[in-house]
C-alpha atoms as a PDB file:
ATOM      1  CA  UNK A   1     -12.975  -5.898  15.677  1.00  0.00           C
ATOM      2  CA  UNK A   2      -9.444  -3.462  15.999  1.00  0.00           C
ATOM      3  CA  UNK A   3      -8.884  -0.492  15.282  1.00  0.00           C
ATOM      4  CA  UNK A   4      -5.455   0.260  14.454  1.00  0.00           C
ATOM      5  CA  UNK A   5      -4.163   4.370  14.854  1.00  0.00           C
ATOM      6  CA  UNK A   6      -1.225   5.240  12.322  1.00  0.00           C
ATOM      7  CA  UNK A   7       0.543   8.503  12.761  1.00  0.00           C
ATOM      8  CA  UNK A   8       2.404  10.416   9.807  1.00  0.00           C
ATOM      9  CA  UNK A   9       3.904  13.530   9.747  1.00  0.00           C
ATOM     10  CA  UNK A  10       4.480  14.535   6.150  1.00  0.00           C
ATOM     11  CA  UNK A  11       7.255  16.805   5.000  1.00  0.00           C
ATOM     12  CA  UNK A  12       5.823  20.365   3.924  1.00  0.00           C
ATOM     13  CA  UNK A  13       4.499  20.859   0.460  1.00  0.00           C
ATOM     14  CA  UNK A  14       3.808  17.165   0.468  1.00  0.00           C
ATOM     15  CA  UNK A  15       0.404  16.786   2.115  1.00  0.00           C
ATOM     16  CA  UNK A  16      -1.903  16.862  -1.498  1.00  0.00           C
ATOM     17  CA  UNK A  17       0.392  13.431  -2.817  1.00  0.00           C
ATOM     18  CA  UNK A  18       0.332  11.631   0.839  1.00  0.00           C
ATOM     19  CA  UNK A  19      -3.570  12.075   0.338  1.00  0.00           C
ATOM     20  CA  UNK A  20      -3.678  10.836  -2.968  1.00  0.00           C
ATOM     21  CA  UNK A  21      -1.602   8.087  -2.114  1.00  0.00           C
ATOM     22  CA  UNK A  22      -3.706   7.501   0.686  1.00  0.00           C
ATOM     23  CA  UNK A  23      -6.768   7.439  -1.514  1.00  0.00           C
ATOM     24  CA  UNK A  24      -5.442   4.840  -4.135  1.00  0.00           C
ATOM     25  CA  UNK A  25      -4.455   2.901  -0.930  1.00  0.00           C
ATOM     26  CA  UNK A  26      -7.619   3.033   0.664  1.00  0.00           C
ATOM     27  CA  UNK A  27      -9.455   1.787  -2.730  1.00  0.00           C
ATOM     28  CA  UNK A  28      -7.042  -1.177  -2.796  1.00  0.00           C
ATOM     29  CA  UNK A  29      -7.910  -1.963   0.268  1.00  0.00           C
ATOM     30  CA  UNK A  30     -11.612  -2.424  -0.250  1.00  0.00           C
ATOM     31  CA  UNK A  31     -10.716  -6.078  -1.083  1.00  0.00           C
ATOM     32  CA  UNK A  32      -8.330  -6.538   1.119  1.00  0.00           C
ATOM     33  CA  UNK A  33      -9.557  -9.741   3.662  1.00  0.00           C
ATOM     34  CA  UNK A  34     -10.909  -8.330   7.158  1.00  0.00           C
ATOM     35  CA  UNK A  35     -10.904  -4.968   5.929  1.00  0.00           C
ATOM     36  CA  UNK A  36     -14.073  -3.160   7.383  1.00  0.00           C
ATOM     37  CA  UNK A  37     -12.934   0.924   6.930  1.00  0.00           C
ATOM     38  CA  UNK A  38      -9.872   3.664   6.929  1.00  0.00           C
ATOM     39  CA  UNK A  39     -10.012   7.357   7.046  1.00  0.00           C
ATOM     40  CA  UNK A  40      -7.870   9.880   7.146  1.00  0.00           C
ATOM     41  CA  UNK A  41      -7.818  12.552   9.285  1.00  0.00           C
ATOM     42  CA  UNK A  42      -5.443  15.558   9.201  1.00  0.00           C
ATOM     43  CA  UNK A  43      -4.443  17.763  12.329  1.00  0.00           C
ATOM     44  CA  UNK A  44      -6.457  21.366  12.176  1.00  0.00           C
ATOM     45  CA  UNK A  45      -3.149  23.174  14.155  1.00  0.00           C
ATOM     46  CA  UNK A  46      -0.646  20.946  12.492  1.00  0.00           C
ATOM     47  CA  UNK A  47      -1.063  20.485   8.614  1.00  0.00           C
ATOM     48  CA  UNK A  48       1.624  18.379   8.038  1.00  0.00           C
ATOM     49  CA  UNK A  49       0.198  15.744  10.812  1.00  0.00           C
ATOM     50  CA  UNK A  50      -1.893  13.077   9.624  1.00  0.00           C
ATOM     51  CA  UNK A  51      -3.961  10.221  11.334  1.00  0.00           C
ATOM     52  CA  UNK A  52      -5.049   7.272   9.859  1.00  0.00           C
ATOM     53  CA  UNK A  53      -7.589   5.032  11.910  1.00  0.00           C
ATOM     54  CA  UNK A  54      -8.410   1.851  10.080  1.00  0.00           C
ATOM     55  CA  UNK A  55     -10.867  -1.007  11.154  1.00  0.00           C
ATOM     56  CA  UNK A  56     -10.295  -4.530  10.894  1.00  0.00           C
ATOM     57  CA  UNK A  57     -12.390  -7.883  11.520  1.00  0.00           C
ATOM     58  CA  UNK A  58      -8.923  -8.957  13.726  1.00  0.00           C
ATOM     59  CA  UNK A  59      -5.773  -8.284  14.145  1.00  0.00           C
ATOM     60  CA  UNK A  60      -4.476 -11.094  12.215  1.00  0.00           C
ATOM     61  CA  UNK A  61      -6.003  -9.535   9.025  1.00  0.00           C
ATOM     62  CA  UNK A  62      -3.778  -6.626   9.456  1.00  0.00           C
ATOM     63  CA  UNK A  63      -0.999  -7.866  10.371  1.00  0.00           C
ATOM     64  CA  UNK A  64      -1.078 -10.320   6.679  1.00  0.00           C
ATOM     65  CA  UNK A  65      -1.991  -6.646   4.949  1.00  0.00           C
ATOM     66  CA  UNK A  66       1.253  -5.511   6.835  1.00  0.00           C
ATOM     67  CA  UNK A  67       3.237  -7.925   5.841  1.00  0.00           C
ATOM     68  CA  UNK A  68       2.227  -7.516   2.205  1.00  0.00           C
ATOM     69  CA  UNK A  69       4.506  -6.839  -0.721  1.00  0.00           C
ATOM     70  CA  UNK A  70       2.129  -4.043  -1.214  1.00  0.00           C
ATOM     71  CA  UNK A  71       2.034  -2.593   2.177  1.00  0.00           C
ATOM     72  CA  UNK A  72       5.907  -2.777   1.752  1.00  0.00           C
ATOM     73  CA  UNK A  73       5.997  -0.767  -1.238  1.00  0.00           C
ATOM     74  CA  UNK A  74       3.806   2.121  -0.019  1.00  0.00           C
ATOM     75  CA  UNK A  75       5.966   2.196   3.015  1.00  0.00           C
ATOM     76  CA  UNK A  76       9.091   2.073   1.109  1.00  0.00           C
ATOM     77  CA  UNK A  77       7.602   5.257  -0.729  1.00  0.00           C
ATOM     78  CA  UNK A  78       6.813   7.666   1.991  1.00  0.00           C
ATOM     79  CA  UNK A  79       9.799   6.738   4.014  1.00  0.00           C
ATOM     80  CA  UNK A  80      11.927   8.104   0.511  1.00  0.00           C
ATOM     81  CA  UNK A  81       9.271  10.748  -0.680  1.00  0.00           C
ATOM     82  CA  UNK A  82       7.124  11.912   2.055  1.00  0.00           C
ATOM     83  CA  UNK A  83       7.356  11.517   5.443  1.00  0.00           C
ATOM     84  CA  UNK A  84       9.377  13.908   7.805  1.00  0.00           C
ATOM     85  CA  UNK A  85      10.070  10.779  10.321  1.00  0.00           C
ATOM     86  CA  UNK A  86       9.323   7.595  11.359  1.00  0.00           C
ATOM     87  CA  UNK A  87       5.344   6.671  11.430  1.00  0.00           C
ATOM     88  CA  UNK A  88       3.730   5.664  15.027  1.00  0.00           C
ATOM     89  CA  UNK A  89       1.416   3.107  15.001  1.00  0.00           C
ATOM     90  CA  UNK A  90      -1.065   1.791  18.184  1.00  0.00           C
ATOM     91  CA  UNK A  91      -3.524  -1.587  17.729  1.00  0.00           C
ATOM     92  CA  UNK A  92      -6.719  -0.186  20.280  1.00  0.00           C
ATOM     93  CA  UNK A  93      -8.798  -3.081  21.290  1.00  0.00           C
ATOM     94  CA  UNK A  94      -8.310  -5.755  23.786  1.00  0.00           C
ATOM     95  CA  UNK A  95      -4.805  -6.715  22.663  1.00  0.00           C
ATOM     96  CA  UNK A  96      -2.951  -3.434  23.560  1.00  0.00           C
ATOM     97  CA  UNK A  97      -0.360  -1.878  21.617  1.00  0.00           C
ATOM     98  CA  UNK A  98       1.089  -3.163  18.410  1.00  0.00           C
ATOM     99  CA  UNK A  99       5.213  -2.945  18.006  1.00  0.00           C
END
């Protein structure tokens, strides 16, 4: 089991459509192979900062789901529509830090 940390900040007046978005994403991802759970979690001092943690059988499940035409498309989105800058992202478990 990983758990994978994903870090957004989202430009202002845009938070209510990067949860949405994150909703619909989350649904589609009930079927998604190795999927076990995501939530979202926004920052109480920073509205605009958002964490995602999501839980996965292994890290080779994500990394297929990343490498998705539909991860690519959501991406593709915020980078144009929402997000203020470039997302972080950190793999915790025994295999360190995904780049």
């Amino acid at each position: 089991m990983i758990t994978v940390g994903m870090y957004y900040e989202v430009l202002p007046g845009k938070e209510k459509e990067f949860e949405e978005k994150f909703e619909a994403v989350a649904g589609a991802l009930e079927g998604q192979s190795g999927h076990v759970q995501s939530l979202l979690y926004q920052q109480v001092k920073n509205p605009n900062s958002y964490t995602i943690l999501s839980e996965w059988e292994a890290q080779e499940d994500f990394m297929a789901f990343i490498r998705s035409d539909a991860f690519r498309a959501v991406t593709d989105w915020g980078k144009a529509e929402i997000l203020a800058g470039r997302p972080r992202h950190k793999l915790y478990g025994r295999e360190g830090d995904l780049h």
